[in-house]
N, C-alpha and C. Protein backbone atom coordinates (compact mmCIF):
# COMPACT_ATOMS: atom_id res chain seq x y z
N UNK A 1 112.73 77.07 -15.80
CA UNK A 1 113.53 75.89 -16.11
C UNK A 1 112.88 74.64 -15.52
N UNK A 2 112.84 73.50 -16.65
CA UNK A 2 111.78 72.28 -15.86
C UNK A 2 112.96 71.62 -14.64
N UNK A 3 114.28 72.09 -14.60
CA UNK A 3 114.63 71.30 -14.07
C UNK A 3 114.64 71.31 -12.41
N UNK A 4 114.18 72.90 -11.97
CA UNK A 4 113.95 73.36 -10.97
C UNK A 4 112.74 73.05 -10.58
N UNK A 5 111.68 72.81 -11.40
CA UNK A 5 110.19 72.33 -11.43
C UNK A 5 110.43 70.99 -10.53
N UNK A 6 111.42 70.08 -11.90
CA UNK A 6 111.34 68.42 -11.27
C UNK A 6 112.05 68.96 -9.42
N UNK A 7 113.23 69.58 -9.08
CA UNK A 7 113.55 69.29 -8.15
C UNK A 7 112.55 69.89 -7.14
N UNK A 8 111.72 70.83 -7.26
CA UNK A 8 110.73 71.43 -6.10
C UNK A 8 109.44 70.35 -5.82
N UNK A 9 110.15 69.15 -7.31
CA UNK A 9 108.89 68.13 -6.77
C UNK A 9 109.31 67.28 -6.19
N UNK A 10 110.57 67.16 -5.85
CA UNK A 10 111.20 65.65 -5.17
C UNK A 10 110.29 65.87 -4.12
N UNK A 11 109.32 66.23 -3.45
CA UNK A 11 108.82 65.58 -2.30
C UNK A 11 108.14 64.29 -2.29
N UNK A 12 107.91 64.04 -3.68
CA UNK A 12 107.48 62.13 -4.16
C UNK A 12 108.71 61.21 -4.08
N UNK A 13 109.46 61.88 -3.58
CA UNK A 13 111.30 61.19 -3.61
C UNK A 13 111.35 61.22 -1.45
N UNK A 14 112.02 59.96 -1.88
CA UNK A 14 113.23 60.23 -0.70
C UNK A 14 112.08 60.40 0.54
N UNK A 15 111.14 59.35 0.94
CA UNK A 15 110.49 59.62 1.82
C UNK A 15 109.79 60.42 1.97
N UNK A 16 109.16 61.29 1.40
CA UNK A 16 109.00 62.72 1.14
C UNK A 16 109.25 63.74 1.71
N UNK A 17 110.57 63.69 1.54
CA UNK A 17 111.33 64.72 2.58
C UNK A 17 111.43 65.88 1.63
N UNK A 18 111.54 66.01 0.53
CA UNK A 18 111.28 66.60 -0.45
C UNK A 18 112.75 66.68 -0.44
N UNK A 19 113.54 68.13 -0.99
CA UNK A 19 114.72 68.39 -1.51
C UNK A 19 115.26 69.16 -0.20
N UNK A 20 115.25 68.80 0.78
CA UNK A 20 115.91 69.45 2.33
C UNK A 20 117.08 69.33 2.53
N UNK A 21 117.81 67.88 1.85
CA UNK A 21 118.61 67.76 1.81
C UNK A 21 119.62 67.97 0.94
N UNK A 22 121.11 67.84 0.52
CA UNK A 22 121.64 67.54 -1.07
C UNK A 22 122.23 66.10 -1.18
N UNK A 23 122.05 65.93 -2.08
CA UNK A 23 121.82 64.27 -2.79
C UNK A 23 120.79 63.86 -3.12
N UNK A 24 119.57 64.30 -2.50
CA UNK A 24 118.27 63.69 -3.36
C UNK A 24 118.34 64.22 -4.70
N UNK A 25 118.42 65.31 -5.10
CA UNK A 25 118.01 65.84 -6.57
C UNK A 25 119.74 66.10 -7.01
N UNK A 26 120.43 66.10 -5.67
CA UNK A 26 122.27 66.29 -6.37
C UNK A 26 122.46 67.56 -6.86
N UNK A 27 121.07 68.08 -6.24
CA UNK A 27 121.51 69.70 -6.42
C UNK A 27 121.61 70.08 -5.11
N UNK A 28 121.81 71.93 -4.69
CA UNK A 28 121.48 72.35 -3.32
C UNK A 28 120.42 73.10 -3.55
N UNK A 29 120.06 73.87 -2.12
CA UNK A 29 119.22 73.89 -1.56
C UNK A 29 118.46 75.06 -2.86
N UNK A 30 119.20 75.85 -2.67
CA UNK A 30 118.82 77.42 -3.60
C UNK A 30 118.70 76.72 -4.81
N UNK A 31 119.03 75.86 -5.83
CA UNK A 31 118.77 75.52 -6.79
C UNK A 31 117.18 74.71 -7.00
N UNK A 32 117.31 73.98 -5.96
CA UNK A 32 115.96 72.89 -5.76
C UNK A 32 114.60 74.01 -5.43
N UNK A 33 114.94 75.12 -5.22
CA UNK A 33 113.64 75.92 -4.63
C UNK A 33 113.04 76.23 -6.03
């Protein structure tokens, strides 16, 4: 699914904290992996 793709890439997001948190991608954690 691309949408798990885009969120394992938020590390170009958000300082590049990548997806550690929830609210950057507004998903959680297990989804963003």
């Amino acid at each position: 699914m691309t949408d798990k793709m885009f969120c394992y890439q938020c590390q170009e997001t958000a300082k590049g904290s990548g997806c550690t948190v929830r609210g950057v991608c507004g998903k959680t954690n297990d989804v963003a992996r």
